[in-house]
Every structure is written in structure tokens, then in C-alpha cells.
C-alpha atoms as a PDB file:
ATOM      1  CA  UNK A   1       5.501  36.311 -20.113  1.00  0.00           C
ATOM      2  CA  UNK A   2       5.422  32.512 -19.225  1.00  0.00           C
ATOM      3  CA  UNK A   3       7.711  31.203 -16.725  1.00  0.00           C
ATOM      4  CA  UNK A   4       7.821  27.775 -18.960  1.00  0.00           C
ATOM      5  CA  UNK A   5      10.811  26.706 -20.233  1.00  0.00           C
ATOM      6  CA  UNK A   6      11.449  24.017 -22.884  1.00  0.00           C
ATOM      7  CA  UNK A   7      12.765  20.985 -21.794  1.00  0.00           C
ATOM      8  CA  UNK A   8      11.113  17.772 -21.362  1.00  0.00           C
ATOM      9  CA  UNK A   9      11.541  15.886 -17.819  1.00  0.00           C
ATOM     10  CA  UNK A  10      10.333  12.482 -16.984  1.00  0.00           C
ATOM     11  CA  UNK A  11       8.134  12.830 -13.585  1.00  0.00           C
ATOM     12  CA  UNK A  12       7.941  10.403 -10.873  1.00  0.00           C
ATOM     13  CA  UNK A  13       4.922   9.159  -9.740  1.00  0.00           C
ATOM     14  CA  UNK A  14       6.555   8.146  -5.981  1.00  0.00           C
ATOM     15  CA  UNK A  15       4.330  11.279  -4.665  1.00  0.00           C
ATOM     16  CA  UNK A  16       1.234   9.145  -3.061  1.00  0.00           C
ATOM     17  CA  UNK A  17      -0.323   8.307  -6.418  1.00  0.00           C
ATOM     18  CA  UNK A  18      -0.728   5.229  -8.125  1.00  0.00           C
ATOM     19  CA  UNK A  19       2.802   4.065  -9.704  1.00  0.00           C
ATOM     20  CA  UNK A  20       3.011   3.162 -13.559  1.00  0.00           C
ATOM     21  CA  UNK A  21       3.187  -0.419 -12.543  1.00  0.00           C
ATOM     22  CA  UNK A  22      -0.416  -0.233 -10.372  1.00  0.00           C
ATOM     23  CA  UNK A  23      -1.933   1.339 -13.598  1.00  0.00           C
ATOM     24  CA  UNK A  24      -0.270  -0.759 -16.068  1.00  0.00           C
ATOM     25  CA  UNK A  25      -1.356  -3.627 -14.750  1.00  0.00           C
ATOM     26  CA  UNK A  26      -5.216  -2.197 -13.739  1.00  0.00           C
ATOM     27  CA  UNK A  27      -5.301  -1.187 -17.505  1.00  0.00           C
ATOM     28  CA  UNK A  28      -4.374  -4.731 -18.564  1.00  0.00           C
ATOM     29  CA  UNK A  29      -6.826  -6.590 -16.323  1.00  0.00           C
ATOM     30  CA  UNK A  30      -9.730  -3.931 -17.164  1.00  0.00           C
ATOM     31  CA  UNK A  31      -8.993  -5.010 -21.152  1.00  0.00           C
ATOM     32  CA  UNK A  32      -8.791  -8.456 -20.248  1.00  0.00           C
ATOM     33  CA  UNK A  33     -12.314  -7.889 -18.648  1.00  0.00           C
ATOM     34  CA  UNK A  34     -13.601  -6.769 -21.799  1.00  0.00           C
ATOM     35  CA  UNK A  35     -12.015  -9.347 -23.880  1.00  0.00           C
ATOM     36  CA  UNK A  36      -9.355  -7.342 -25.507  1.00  0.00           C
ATOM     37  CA  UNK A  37      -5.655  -8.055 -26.191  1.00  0.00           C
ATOM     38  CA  UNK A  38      -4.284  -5.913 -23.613  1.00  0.00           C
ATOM     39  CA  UNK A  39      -1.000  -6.519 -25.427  1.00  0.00           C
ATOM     40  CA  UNK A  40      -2.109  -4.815 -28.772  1.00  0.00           C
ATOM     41  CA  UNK A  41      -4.409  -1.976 -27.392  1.00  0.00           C
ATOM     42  CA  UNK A  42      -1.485  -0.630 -24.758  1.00  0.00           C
ATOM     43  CA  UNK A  43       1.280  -1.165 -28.007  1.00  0.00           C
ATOM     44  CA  UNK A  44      -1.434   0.714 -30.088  1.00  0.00           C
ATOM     45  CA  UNK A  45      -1.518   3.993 -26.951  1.00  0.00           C
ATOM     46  CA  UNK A  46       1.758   4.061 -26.407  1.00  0.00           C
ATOM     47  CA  UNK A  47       2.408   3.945 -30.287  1.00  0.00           C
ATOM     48  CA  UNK A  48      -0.248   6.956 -31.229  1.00  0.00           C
ATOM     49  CA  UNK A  49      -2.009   8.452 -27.900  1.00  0.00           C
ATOM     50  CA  UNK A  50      -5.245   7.596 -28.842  1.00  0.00           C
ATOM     51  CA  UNK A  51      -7.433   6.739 -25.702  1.00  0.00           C
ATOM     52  CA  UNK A  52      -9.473   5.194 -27.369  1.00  0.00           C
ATOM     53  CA  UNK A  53      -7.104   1.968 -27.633  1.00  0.00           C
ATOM     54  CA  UNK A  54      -7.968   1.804 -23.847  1.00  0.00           C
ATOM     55  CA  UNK A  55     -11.397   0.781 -22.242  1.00  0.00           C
ATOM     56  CA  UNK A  56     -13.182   3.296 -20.233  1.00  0.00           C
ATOM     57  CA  UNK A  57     -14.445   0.303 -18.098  1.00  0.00           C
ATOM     58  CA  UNK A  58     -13.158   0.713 -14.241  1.00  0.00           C
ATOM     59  CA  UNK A  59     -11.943   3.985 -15.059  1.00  0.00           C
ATOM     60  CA  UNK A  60      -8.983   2.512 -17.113  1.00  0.00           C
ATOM     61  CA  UNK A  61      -8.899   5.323 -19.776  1.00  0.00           C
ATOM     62  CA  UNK A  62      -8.745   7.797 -17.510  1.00  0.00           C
ATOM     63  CA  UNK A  63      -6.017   6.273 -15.305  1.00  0.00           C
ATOM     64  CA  UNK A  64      -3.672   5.657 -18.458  1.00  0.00           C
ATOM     65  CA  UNK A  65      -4.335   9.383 -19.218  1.00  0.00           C
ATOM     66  CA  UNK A  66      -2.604  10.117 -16.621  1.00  0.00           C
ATOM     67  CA  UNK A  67       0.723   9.352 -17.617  1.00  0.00           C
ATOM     68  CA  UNK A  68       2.718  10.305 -20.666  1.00  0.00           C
ATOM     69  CA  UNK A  69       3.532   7.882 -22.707  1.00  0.00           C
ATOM     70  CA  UNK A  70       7.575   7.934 -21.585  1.00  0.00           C
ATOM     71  CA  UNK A  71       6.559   7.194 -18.253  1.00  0.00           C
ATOM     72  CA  UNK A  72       4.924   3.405 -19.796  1.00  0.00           C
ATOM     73  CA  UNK A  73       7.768   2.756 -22.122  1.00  0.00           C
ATOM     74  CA  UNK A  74      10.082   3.553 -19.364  1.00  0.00           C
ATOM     75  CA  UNK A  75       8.438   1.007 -16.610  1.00  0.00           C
ATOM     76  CA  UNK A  76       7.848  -1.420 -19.779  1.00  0.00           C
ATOM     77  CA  UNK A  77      11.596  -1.677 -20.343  1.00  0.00           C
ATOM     78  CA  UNK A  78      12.544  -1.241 -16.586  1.00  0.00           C
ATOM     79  CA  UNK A  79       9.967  -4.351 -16.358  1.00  0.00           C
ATOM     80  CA  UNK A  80      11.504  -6.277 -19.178  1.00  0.00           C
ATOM     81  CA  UNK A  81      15.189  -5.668 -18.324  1.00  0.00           C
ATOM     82  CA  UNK A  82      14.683  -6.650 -14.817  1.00  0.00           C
ATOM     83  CA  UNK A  83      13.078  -9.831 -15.488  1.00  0.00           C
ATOM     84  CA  UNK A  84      15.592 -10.550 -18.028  1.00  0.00           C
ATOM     85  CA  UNK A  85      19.174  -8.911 -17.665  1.00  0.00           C
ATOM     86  CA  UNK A  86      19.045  -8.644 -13.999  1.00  0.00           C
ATOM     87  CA  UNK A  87      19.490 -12.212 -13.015  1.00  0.00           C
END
């Protein structure tokens, strides 16, 4: 029997790797790169969890990958409030 249990946690990324701001933004200049609206292709990931909104050039699919989709949102809004509310 699994030790899982059911709940849903939202993970920090503060252990060494690369925060959800570093990969935000390397995913945005990577679609830039390749002359797509980095605006509509992350919107269309976070929206539906297709990859395949994301380039796979300089490894930005697979760096988006690794984060779940709460973890975006939840540096998009942290972003946005900041920037907004916060001053």
C-alpha cells in the first residue's frame, strides 16, 4: 500500500534550482528567439499543459516542464501584484 496521500501542495523551488522567475523569463526570451508571442504561447501552457505551446529551442520546453502550472500562475500574480499593489 502507497504511502501517498491526497492533497495538493505548492513546492518551492528555493532548493538550488532555477526559481520560476529564472525560467519564466528563459522561456520568454527562447520564444522571442524564435519569433513567437511569448505572451500567447505561456497563456496557452498554463491554460491546457500542452508543451508544445513552448519551444524546445535552449532547452525551454523542458525547463517549463519542470514546474506545475500553479507554481507560474503563482509567480505571474506575485509578479503582477508587486509591480502594481505594492507601491
Amino acid at each position: 500500500m502507497s504511502n501517498l496521500t491526497d492533497t495538493t501542495k505548492l513546492h518551492s523551488l528555493r532548493d538550488g534550482r532555477s526559481t520560476a522567475r529564472e525560467i519564466l523569463r528563459h522561456v520568454y526570451r527562447a520564444l522571442q528567439s524564435k519569433g513567437y508571442d511569448p505572451i500567447t504561447q505561456i497563456t496557452g501552457f498554463i491554460l491546457t499543459g500542452d508543451p508544445t505551446y513552448v519551444t524546445s529551442y535552449d532547452n525551454a520546453r523542458s525547463m517549463i516542464c519542470r514546474l506545475e502550472r500553479d507554481e507560474i500562475l503563482e509567480e505571474l500574480v506575485a509578479f503582477y501584484t508587486s509591480e502594481n499593489f505594492d507601491k
